[in-house]
PDB file of N, CA and C in Angstrom:
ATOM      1  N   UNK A   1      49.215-146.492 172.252  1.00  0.00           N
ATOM      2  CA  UNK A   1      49.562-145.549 173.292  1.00  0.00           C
ATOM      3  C   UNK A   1      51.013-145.096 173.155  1.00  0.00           C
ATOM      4  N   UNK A   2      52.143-145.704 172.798  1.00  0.00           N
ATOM      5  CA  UNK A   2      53.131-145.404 172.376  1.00  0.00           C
ATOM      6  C   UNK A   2      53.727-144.580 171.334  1.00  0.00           C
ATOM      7  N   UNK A   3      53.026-144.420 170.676  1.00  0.00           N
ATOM      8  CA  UNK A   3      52.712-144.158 169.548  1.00  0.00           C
ATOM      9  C   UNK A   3      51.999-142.240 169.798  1.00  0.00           C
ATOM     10  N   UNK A   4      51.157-142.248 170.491  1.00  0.00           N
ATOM     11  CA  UNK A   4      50.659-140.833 171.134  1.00  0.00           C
ATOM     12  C   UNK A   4      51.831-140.544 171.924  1.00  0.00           C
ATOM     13  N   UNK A   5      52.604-140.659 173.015  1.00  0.00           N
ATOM     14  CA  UNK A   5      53.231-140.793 173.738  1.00  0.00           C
ATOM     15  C   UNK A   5      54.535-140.174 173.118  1.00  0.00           C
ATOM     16  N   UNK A   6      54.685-140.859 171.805  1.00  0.00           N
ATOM     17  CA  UNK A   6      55.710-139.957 171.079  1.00  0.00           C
ATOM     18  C   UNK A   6      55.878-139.564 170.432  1.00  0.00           C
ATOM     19  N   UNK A   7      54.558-139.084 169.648  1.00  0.00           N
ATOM     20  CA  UNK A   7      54.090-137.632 169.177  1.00  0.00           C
ATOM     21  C   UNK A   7      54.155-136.851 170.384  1.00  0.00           C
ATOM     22  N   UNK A   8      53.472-136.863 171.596  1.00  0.00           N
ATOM     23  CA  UNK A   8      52.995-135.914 171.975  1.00  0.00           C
ATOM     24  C   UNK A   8      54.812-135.282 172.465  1.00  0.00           C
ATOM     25  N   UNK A   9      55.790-136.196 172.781  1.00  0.00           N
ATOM     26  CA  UNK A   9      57.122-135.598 173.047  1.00  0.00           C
ATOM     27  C   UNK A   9      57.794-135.022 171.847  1.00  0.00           C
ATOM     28  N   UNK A  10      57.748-135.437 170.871  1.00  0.00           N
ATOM     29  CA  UNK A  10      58.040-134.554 169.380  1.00  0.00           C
ATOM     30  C   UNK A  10      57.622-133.132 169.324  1.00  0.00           C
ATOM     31  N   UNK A  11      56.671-133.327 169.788  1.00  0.00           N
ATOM     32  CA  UNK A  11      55.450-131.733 169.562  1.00  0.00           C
ATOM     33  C   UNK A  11      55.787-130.964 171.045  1.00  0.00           C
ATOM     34  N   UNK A  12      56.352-131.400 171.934  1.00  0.00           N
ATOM     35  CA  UNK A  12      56.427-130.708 173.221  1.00  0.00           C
ATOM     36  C   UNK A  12      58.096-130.493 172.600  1.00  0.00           C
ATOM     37  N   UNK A  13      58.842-131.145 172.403  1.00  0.00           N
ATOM     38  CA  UNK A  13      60.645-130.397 171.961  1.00  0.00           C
ATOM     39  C   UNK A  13      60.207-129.573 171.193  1.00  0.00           C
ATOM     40  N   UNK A  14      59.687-129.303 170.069  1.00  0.00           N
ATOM     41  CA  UNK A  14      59.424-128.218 168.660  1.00  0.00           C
ATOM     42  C   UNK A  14      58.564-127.374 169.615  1.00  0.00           C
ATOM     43  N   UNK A  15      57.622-127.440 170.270  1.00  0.00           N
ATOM     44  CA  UNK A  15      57.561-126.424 171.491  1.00  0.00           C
ATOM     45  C   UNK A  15      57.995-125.513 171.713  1.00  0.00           C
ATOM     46  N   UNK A  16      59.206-126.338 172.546  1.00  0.00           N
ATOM     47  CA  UNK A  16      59.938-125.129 173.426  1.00  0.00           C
ATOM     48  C   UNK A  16      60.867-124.347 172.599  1.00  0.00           C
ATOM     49  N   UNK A  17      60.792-124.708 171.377  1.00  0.00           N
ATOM     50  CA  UNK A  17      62.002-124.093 170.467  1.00  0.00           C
ATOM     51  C   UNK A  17      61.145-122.741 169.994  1.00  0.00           C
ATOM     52  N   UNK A  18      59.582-122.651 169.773  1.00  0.00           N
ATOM     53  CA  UNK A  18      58.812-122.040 169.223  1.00  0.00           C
ATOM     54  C   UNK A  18      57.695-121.128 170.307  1.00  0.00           C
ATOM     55  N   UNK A  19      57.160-122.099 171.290  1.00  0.00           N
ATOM     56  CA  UNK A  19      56.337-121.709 171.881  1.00  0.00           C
ATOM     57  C   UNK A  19      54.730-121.353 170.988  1.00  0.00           C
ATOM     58  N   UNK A  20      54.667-121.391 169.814  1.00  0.00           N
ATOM     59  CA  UNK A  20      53.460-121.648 169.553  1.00  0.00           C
ATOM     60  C   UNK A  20      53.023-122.956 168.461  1.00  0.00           C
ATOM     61  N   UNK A  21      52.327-123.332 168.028  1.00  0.00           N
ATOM     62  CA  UNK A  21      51.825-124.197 166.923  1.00  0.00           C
ATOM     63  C   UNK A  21      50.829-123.785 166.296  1.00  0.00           C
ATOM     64  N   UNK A  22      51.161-124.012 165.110  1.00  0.00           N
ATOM     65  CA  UNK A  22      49.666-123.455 164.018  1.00  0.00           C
ATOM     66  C   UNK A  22      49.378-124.389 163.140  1.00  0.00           C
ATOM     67  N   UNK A  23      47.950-124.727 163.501  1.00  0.00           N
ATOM     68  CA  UNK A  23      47.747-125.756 162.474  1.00  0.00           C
ATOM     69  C   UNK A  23      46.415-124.817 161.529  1.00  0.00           C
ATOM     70  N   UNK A  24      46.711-125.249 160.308  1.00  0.00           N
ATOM     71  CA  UNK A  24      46.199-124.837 158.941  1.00  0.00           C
ATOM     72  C   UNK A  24      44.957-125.663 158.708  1.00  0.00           C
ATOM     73  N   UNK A  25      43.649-124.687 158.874  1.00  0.00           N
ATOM     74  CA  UNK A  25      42.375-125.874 158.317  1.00  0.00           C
ATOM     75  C   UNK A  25      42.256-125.939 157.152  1.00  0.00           C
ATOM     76  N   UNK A  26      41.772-126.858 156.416  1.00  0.00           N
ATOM     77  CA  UNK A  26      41.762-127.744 154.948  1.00  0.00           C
ATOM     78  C   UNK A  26      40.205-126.922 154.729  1.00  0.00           C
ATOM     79  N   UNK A  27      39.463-127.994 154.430  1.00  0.00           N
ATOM     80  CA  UNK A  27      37.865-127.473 154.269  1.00  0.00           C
ATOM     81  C   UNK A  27      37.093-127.356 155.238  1.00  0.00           C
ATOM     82  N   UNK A  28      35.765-127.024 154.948  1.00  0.00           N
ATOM     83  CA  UNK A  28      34.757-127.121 156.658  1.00  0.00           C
ATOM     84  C   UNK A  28      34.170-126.174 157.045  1.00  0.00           C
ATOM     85  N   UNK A  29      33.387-125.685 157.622  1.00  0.00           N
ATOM     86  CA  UNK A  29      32.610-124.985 158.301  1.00  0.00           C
ATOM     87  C   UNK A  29      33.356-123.618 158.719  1.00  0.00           C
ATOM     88  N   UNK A  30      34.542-124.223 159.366  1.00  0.00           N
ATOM     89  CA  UNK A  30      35.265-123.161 159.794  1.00  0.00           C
ATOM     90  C   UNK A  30      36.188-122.456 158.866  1.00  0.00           C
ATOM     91  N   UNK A  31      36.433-123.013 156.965  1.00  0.00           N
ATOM     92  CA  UNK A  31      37.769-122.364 156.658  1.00  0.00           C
ATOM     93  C   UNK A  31      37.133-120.712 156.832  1.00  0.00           C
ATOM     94  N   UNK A  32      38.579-120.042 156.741  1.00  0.00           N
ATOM     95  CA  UNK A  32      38.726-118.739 156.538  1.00  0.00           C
ATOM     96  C   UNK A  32      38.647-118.192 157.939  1.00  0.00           C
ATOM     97  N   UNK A  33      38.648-119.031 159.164  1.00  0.00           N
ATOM     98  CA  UNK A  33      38.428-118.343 160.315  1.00  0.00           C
ATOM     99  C   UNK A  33      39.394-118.605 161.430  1.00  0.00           C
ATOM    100  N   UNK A  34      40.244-118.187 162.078  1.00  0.00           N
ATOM    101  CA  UNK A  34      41.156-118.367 162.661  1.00  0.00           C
ATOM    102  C   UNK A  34      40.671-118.116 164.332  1.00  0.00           C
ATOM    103  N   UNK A  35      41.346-119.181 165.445  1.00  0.00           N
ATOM    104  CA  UNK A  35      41.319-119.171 166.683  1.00  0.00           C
ATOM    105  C   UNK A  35      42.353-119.753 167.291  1.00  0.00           C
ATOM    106  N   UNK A  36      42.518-118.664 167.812  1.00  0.00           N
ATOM    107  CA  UNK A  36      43.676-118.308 168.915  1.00  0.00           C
ATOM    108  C   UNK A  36      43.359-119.450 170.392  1.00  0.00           C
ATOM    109  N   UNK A  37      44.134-120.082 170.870  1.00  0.00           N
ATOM    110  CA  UNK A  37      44.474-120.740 172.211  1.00  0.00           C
ATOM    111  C   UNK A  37      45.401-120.226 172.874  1.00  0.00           C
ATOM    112  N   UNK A  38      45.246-119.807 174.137  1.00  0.00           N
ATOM    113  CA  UNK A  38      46.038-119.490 175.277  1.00  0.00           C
ATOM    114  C   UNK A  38      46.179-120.457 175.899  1.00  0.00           C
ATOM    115  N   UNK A  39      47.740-121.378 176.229  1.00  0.00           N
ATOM    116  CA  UNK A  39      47.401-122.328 177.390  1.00  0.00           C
ATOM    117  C   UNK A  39      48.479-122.269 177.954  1.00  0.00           C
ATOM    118  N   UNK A  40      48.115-121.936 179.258  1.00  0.00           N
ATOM    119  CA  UNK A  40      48.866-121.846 180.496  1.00  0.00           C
ATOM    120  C   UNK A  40      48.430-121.978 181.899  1.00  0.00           C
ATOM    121  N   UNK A  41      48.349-123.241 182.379  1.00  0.00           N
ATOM    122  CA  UNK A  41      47.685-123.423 184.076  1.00  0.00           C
ATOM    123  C   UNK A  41      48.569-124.708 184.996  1.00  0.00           C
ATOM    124  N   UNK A  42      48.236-124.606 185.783  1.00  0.00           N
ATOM    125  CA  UNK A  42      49.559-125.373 186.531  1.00  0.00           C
ATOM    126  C   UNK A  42      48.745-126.688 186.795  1.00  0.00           C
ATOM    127  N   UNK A  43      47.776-126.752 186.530  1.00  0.00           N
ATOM    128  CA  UNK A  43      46.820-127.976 187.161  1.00  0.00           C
ATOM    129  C   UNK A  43      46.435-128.701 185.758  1.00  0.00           C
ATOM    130  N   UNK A  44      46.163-128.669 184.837  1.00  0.00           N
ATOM    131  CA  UNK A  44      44.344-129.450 184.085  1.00  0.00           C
ATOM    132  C   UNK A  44      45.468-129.913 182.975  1.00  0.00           C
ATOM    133  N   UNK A  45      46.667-129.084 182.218  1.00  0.00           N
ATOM    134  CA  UNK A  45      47.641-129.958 181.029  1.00  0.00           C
ATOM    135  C   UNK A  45      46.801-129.124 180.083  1.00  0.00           C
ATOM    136  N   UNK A  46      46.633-127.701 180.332  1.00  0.00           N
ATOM    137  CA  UNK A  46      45.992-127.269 178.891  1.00  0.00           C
ATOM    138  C   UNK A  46      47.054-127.542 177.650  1.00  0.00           C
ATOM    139  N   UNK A  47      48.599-127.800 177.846  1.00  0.00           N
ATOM    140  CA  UNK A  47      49.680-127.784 177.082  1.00  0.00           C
ATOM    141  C   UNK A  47      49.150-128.517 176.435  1.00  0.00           C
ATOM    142  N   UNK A  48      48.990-129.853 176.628  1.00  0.00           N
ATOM    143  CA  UNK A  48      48.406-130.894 175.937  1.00  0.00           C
ATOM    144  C   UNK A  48      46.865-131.150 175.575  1.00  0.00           C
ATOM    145  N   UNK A  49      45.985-130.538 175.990  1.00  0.00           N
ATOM    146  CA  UNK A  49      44.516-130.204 175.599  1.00  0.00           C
ATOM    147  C   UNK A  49      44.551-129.051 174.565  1.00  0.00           C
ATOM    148  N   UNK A  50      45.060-128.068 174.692  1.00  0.00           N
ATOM    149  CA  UNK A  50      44.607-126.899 173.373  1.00  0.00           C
ATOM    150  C   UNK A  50      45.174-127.597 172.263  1.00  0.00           C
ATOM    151  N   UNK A  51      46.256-128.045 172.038  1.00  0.00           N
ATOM    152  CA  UNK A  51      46.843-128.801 170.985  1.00  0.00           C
ATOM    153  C   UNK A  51      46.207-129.901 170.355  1.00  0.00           C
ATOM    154  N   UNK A  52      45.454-130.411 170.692  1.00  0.00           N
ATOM    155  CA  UNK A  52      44.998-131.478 170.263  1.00  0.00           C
ATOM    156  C   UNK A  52      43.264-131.046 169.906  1.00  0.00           C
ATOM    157  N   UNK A  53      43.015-129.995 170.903  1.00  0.00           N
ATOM    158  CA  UNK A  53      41.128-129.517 170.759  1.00  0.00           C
ATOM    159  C   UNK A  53      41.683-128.567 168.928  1.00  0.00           C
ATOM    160  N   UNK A  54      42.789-128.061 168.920  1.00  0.00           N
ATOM    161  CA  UNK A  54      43.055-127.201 167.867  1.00  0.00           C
ATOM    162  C   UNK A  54      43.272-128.373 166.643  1.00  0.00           C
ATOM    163  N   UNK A  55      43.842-129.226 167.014  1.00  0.00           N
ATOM    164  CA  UNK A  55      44.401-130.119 165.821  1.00  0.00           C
ATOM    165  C   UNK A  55      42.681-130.544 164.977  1.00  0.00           C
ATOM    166  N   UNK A  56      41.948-131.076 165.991  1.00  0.00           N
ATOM    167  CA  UNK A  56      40.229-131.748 165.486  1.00  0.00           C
ATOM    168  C   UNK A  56      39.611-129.893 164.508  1.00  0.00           C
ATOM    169  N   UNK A  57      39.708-128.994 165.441  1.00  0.00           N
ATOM    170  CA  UNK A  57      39.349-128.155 164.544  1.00  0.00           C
ATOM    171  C   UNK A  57      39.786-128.018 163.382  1.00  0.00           C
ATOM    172  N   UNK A  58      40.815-127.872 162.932  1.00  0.00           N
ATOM    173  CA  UNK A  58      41.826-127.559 161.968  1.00  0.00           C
ATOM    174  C   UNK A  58      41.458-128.916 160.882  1.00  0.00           C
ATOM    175  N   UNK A  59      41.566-129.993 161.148  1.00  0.00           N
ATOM    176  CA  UNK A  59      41.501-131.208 160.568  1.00  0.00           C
ATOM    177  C   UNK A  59      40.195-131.375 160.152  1.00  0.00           C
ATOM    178  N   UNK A  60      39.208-131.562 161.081  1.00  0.00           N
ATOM    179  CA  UNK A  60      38.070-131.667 160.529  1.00  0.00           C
ATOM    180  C   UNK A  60      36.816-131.020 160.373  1.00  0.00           C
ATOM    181  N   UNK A  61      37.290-129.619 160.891  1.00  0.00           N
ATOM    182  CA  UNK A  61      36.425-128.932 160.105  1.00  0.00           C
ATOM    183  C   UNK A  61      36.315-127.211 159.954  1.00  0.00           C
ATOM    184  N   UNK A  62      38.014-127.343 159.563  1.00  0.00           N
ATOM    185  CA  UNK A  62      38.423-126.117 158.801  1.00  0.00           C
ATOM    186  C   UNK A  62      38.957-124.911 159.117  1.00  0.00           C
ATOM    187  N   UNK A  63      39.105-124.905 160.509  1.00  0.00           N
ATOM    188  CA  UNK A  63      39.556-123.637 161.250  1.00  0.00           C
ATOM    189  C   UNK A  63      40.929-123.795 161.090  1.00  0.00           C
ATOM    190  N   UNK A  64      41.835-122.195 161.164  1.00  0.00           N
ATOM    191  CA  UNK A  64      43.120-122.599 161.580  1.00  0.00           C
ATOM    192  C   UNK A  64      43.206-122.485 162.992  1.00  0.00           C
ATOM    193  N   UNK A  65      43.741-122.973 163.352  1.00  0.00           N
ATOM    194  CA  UNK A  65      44.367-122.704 164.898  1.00  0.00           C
ATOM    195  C   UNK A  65      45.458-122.545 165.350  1.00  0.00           C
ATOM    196  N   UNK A  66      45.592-121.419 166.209  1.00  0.00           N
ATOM    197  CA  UNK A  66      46.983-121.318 166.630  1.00  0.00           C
ATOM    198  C   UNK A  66      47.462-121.279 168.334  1.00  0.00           C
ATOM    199  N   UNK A  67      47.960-122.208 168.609  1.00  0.00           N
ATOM    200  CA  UNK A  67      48.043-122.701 170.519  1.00  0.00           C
ATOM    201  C   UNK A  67      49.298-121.232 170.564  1.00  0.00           C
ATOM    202  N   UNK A  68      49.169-120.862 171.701  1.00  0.00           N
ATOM    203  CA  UNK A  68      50.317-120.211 172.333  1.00  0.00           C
ATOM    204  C   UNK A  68      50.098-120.750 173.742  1.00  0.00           C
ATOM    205  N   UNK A  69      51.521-120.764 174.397  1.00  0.00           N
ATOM    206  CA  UNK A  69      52.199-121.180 175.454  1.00  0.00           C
ATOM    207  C   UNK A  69      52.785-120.558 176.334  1.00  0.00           C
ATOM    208  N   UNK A  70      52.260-120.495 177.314  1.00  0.00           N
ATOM    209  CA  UNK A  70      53.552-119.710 178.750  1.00  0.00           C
ATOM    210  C   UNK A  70      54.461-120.426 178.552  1.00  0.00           C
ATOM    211  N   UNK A  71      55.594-119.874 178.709  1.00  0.00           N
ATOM    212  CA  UNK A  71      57.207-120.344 178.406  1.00  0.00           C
ATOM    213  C   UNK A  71      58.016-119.548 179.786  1.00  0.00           C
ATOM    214  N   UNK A  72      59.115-120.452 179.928  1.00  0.00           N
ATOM    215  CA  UNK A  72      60.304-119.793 180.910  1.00  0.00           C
ATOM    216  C   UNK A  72      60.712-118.625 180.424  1.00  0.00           C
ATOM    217  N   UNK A  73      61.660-118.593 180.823  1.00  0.00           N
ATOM    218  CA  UNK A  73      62.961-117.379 180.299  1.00  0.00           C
ATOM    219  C   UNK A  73      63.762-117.433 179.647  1.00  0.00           C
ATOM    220  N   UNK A  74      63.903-118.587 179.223  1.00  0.00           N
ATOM    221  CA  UNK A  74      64.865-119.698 178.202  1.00  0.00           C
ATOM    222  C   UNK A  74      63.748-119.931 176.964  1.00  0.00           C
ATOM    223  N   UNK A  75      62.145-119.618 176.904  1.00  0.00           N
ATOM    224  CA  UNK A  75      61.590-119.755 176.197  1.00  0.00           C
ATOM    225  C   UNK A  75      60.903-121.499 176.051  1.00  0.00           C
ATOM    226  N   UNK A  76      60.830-122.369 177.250  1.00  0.00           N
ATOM    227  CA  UNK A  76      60.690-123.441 177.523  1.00  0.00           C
ATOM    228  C   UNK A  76      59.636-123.362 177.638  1.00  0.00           C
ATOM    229  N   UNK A  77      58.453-124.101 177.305  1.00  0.00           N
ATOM    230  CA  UNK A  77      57.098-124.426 177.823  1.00  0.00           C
ATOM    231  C   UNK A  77      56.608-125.081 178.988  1.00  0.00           C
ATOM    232  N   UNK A  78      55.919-124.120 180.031  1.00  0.00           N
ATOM    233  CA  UNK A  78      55.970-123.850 181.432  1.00  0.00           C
ATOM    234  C   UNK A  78      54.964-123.937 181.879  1.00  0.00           C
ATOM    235  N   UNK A  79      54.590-124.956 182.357  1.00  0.00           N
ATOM    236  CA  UNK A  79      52.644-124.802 182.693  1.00  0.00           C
ATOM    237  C   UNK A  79      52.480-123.734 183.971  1.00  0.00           C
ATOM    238  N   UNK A  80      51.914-123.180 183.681  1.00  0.00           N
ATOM    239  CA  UNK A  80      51.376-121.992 184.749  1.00  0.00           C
ATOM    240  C   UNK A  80      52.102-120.791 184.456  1.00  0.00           C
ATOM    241  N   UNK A  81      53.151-120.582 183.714  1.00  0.00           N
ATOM    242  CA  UNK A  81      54.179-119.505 183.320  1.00  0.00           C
ATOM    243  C   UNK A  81      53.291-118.237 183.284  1.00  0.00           C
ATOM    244  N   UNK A  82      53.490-117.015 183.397  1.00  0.00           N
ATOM    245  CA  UNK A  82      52.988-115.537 183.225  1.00  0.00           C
ATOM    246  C   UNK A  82      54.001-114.932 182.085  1.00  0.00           C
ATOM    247  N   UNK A  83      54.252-115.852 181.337  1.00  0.00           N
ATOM    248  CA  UNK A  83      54.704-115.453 180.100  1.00  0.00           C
ATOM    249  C   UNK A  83      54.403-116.239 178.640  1.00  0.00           C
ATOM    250  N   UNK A  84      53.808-115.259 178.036  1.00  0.00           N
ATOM    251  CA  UNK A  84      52.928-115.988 176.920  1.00  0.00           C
ATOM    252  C   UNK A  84      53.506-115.081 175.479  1.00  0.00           C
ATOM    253  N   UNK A  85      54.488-115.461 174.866  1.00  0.00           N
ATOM    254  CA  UNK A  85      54.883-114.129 173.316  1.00  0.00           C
ATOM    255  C   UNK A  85      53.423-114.832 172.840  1.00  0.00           C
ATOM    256  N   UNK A  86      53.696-114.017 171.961  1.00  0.00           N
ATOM    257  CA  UNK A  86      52.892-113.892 170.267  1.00  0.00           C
ATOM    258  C   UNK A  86      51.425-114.124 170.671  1.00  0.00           C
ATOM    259  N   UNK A  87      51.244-113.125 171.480  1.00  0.00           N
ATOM    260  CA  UNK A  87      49.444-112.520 171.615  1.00  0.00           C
ATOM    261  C   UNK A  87      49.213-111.352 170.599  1.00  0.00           C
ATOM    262  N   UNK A  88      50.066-110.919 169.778  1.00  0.00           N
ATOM    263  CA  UNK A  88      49.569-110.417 169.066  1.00  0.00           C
ATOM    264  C   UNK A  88      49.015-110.970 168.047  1.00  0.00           C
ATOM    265  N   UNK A  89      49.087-112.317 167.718  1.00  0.00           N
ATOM    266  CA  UNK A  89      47.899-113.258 166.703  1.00  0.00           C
ATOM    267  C   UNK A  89      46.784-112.989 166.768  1.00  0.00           C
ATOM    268  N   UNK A  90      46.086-111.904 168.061  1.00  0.00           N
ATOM    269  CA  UNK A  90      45.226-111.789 168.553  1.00  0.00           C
ATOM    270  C   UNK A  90      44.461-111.105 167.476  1.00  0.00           C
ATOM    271  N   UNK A  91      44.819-110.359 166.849  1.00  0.00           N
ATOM    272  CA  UNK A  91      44.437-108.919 165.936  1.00  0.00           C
ATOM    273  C   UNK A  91      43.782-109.913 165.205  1.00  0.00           C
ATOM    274  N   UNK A  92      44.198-111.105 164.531  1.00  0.00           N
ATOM    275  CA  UNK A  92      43.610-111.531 163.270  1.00  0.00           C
ATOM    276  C   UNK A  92      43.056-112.858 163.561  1.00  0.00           C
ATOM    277  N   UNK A  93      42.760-112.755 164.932  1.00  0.00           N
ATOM    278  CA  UNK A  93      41.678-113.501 165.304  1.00  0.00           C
ATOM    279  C   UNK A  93      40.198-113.849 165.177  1.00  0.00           C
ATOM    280  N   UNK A  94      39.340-114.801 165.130  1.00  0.00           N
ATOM    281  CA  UNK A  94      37.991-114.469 165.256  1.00  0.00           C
ATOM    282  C   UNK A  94      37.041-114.762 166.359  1.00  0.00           C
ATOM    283  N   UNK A  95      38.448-115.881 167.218  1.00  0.00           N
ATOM    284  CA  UNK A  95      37.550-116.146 168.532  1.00  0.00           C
ATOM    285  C   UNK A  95      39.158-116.594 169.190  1.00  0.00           C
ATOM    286  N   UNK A  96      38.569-116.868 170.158  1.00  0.00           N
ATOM    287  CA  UNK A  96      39.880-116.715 171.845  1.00  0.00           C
ATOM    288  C   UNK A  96      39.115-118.102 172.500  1.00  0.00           C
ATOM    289  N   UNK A  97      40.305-118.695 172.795  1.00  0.00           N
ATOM    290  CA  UNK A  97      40.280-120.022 174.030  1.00  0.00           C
ATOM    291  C   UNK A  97      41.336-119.788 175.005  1.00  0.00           C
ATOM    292  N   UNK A  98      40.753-119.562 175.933  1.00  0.00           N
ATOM    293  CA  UNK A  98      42.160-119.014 177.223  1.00  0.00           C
ATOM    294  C   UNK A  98      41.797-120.612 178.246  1.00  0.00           C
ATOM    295  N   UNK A  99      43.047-121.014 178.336  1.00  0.00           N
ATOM    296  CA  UNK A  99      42.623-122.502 179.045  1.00  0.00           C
ATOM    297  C   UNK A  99      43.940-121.810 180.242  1.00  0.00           C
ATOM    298  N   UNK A 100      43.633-121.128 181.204  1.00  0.00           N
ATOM    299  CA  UNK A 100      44.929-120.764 181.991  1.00  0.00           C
ATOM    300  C   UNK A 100      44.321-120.390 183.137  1.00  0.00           C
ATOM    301  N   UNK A 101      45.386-120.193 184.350  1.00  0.00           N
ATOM    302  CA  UNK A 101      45.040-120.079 185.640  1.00  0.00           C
ATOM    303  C   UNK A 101      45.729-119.388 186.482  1.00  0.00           C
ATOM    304  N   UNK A 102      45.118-118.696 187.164  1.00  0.00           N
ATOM    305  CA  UNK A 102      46.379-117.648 188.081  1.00  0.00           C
ATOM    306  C   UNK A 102      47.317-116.879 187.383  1.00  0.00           C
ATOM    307  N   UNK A 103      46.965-116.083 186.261  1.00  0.00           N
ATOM    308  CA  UNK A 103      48.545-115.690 185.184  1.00  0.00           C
ATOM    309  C   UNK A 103      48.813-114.018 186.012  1.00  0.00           C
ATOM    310  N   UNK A 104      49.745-113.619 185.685  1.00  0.00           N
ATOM    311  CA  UNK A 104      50.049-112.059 185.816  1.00  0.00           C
ATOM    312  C   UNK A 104      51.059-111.879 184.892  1.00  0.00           C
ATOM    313  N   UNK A 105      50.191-111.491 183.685  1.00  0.00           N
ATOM    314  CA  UNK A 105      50.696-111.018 182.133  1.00  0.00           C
ATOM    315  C   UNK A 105      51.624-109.758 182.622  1.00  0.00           C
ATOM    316  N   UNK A 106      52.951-109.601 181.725  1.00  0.00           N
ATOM    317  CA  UNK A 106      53.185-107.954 181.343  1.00  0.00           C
ATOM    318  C   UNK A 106      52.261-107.331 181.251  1.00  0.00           C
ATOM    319  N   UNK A 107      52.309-106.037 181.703  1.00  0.00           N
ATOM    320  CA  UNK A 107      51.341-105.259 180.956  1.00  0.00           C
ATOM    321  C   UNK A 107      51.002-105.244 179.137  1.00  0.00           C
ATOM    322  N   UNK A 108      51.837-105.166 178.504  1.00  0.00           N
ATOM    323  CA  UNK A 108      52.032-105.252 177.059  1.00  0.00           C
ATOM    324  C   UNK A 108      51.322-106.491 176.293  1.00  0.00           C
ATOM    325  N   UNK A 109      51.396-108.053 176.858  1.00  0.00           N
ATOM    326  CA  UNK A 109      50.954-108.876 176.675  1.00  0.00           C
ATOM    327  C   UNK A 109      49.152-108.877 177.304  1.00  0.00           C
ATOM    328  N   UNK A 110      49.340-108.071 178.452  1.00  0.00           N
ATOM    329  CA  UNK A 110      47.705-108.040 178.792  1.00  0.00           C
ATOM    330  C   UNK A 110      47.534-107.210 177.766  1.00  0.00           C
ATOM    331  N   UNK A 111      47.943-106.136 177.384  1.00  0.00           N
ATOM    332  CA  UNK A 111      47.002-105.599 176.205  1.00  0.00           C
ATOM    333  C   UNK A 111      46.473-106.005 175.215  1.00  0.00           C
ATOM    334  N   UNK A 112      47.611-107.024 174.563  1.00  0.00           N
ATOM    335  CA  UNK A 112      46.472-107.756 173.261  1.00  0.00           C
ATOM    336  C   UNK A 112      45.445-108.174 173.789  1.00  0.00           C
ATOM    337  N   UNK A 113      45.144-108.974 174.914  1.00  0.00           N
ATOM    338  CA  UNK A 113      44.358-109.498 175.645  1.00  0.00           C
ATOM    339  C   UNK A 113      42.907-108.558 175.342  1.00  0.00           C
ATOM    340  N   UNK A 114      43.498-107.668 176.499  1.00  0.00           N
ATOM    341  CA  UNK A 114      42.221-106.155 176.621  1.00  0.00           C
ATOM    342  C   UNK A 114      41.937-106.356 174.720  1.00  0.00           C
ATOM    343  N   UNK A 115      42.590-105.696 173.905  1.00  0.00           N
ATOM    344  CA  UNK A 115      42.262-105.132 172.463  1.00  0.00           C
ATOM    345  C   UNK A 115      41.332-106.193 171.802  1.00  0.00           C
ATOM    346  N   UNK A 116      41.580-107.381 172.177  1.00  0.00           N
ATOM    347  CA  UNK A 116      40.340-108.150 171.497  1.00  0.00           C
ATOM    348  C   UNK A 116      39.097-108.530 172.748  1.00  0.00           C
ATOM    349  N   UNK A 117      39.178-108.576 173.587  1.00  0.00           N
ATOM    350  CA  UNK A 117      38.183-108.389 174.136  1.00  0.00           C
ATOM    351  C   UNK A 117      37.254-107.381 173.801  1.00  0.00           C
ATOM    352  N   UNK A 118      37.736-106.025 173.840  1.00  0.00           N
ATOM    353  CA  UNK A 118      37.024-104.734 173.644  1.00  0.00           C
ATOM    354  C   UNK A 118      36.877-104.857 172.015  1.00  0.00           C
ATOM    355  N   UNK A 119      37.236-105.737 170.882  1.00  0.00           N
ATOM    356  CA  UNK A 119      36.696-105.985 170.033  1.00  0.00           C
ATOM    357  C   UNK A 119      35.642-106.125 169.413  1.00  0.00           C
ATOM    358  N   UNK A 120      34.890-107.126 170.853  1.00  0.00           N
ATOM    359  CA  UNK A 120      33.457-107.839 170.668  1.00  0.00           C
ATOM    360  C   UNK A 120      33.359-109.074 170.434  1.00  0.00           C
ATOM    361  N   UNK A 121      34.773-109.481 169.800  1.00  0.00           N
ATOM    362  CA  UNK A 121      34.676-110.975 169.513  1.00  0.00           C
ATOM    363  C   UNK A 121      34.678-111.847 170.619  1.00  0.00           C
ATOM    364  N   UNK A 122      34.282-113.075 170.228  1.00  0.00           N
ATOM    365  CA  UNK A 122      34.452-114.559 171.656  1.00  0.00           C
ATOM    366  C   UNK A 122      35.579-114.784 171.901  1.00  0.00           C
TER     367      UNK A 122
END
């Protein structure tokens, strides 16, 4: 448990410096296919759930994944934040995990949103 505990604080400082994480899938079912995570909610710790649901994909069976994060204004990782950069990963997406609650995006940031929705993709 200690041991998770400080990974999971390693990976929350490189965080806030970044606000997203991308992990690279190896082989599997999924290579060649990329999915996007949105996590931002003030209740459930998607911070710490998309990161880790992305890491099993990526690891074992081939997807890349890439978490993005509501962040402050300082660019800090903010559970429930209405600020999320780098939705434009969205474009070269093949599927969407939005783990968030109550948000009110920029307009600009809702648009990537809208553009892959109206895509067709999941």
């Amino acid at each position: 448990m200690k041991l998770f505990t400080l990974i999971s604080t390693l990976v929350t400082l490189s965080m806030s410096v970044h606000a997203q994480i991308v992990y690279e899938g190896k082989e599997g079912p999924g290579k060649g296919k990329h999915i996007v995570f949105i996590a931002s909610d003030h209740e459930y710790r998607a911070e710490e759930t998309c990161p880790a649901l992305a890491r099993i994909l990526a690891q074992h069976h081939g997807f890349k994944c890439t978490v993005l994060f509501g962040v402050d204004r300082d660019g800090v990782i903010e559970a429930g934040a209405s600020n999320i950069p780098g939705l434009e990963v969205l474009k070269d997406a093949d599927s969407m995990v939005i783990f968030a609650r109550f948000l009110d995006l920029p307009d600009a940031q809702k648009q990537h949103i809208v553009e892959y929705l109206e895509s067709g993709k999941p």
